[in-house]
N, C-alpha and C. Protein backbone atom coordinates (compact mmCIF):
# COMPACT_ATOMS: atom_id res chain seq x y z
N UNK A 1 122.11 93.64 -31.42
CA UNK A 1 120.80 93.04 -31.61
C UNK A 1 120.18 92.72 -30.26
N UNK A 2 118.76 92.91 -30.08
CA UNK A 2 118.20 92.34 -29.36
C UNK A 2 117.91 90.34 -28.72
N UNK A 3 118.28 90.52 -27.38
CA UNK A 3 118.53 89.30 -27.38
C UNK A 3 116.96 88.47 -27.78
N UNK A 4 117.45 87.27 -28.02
CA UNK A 4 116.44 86.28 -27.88
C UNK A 4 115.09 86.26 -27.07
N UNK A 5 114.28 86.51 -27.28
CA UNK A 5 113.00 86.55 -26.30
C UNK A 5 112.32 88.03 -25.78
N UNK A 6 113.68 89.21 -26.03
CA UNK A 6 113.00 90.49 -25.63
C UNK A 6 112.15 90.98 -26.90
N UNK A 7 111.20 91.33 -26.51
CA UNK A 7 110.07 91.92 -27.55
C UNK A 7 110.95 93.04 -27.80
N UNK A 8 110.64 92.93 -29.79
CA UNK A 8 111.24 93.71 -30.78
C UNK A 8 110.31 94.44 -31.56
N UNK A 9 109.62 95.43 -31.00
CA UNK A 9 108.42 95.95 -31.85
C UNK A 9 108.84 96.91 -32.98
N UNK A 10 109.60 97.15 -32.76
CA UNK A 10 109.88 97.78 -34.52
C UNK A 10 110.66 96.45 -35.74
N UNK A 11 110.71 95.58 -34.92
CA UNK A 11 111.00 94.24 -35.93
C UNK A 11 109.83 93.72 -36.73
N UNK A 12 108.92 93.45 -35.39
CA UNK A 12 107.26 93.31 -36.07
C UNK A 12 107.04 94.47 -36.39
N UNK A 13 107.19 95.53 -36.47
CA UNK A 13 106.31 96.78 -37.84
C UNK A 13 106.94 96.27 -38.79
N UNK A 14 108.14 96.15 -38.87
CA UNK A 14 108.73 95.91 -40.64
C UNK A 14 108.44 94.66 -40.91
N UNK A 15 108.34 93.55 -40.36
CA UNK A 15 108.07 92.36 -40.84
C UNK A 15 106.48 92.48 -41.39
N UNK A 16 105.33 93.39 -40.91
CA UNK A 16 104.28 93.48 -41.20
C UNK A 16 104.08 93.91 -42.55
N UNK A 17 104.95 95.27 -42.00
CA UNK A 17 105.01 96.06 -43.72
C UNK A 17 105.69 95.59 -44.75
N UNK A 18 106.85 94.08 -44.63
CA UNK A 18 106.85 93.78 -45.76
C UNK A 18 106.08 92.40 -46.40
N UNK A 19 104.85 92.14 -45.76
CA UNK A 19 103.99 90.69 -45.63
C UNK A 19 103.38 92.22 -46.53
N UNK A 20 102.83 93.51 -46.31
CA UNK A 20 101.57 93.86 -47.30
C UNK A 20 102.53 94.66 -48.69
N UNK A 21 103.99 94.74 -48.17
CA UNK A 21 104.40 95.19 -49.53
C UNK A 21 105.05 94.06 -50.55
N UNK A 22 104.23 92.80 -50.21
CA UNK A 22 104.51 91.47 -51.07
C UNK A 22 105.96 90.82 -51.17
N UNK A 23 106.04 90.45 -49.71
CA UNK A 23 106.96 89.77 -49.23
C UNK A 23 106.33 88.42 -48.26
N UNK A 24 105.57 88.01 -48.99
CA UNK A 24 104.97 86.76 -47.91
C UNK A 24 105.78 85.63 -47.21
N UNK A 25 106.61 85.78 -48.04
CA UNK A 25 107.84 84.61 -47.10
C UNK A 25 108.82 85.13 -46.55
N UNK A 26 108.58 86.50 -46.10
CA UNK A 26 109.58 86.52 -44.62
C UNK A 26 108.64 85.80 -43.14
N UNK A 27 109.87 85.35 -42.75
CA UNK A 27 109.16 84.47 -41.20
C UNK A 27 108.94 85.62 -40.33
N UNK A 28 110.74 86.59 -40.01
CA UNK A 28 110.43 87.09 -39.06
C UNK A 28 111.30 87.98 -39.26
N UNK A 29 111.32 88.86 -38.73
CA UNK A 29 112.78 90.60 -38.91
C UNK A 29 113.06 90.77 -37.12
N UNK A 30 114.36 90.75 -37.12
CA UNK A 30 114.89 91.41 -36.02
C UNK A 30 115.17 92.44 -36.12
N UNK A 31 115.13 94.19 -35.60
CA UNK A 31 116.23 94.92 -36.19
C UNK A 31 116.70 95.32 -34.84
N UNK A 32 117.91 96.08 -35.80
CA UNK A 32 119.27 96.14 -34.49
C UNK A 32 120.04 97.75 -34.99
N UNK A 33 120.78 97.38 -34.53
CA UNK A 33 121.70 98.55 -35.11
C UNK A 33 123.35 98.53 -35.20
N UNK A 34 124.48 99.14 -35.45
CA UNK A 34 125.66 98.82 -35.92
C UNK A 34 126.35 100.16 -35.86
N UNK A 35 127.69 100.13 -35.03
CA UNK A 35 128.62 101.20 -34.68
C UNK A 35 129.76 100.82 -35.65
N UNK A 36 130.36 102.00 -36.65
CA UNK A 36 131.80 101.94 -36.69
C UNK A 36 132.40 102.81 -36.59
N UNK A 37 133.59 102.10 -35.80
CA UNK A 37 134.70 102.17 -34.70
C UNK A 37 135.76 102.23 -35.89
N UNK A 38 136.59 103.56 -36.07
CA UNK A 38 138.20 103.19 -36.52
C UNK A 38 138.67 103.51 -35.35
N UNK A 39 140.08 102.40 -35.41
CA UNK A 39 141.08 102.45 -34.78
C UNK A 39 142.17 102.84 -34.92
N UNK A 40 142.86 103.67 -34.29
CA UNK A 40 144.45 103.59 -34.90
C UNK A 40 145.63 102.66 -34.08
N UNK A 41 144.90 101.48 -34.63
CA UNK A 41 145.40 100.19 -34.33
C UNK A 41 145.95 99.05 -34.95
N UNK A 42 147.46 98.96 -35.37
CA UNK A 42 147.52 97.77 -36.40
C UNK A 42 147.27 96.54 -35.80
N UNK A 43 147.64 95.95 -34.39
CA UNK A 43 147.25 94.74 -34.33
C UNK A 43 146.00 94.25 -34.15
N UNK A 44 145.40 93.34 -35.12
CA UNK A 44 143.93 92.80 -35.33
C UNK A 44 143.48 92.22 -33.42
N UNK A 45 144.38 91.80 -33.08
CA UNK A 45 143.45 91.11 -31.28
C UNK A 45 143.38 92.51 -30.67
N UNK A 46 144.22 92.99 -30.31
CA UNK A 46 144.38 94.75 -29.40
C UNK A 46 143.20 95.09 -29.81
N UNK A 47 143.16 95.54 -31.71
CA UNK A 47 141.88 96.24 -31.85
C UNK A 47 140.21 95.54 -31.35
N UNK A 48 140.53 94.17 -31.46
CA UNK A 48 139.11 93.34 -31.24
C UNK A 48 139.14 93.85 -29.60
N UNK A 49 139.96 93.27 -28.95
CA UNK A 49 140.18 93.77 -27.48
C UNK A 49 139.39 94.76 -26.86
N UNK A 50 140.21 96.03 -27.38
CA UNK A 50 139.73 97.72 -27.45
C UNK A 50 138.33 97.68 -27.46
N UNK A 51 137.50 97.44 -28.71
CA UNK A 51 136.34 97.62 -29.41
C UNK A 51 135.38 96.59 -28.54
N UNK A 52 135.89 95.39 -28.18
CA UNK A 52 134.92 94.61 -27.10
C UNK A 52 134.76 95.20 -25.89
N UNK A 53 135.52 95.58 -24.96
CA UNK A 53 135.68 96.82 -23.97
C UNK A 53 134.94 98.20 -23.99
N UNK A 54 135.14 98.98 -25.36
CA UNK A 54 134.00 99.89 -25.24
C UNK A 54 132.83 99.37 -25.88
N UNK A 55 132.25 98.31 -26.46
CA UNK A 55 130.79 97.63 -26.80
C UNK A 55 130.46 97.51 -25.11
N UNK A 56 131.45 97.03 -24.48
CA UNK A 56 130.77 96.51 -23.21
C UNK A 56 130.51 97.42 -22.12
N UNK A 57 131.07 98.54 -22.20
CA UNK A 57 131.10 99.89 -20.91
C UNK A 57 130.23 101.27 -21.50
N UNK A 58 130.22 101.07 -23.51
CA UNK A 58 129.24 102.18 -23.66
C UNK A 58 128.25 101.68 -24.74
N UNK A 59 128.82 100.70 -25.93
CA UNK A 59 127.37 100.80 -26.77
C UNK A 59 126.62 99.53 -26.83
N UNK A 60 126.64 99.01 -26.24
CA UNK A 60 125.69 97.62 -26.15
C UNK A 60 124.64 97.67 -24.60
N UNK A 61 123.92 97.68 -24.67
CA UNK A 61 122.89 97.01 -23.24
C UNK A 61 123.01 95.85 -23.11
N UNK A 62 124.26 95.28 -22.36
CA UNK A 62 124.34 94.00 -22.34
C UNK A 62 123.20 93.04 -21.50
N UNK A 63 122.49 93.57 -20.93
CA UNK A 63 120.81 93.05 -20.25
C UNK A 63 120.42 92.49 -21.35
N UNK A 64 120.11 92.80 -22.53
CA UNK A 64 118.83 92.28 -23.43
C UNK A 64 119.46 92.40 -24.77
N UNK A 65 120.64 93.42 -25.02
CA UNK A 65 121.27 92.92 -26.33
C UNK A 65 122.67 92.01 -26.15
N UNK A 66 122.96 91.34 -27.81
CA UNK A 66 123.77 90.71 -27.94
C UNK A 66 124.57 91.77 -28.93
N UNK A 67 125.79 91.86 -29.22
CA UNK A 67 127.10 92.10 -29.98
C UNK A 67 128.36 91.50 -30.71
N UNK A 68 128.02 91.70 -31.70
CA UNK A 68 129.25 91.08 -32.64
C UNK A 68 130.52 92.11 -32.77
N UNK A 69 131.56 91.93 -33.14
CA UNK A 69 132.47 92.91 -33.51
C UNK A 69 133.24 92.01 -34.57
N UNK A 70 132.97 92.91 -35.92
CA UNK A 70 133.72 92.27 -36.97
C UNK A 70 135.07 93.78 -37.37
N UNK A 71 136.19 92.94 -37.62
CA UNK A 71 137.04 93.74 -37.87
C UNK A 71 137.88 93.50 -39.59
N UNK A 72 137.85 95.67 -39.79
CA UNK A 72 137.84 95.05 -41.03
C UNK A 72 139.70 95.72 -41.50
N UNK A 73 140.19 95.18 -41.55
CA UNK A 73 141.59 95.69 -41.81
C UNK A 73 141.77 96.89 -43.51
N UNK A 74 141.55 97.91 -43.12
CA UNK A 74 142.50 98.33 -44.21
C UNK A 74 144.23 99.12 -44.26
């Protein structure tokens, strides 16, 4: 996601378009986007580890975005 304060102009198009497609009570839309990562990794920290490491060297712009990494065990 885009951090806090950097202008999100495709957040405001959709927040616009859903104020005229009768959504009057949205405040505001951020949008972002979302990578998944399998691992062939059983331990849950290693894999968080791993996956924080490449968010941070290839898919995040850490300048102006922020990153979550949720891990999902199957």
């Amino acid at each position: 996601m885009l951090k806090n304060g950097v202008l999100d102009p495709q957040g405001k198009a959709i927040e616009g378009a859903l104020g005229t497609l009768g959504f009057p009570n949205v405040a505001s839309v951020r949008q972002g986007k979302f990578f998944e990562v399998e691992l062939d990794e059983k331990d849950a920290a290693i894999a968080r580890a791993t996956i924080d490491d490449i968010s941070k060297k290839l898919l995040a712009n850490t300048v102006i975005e922020n990153y979550t990494i949720e891990i999902d065990e199957k």
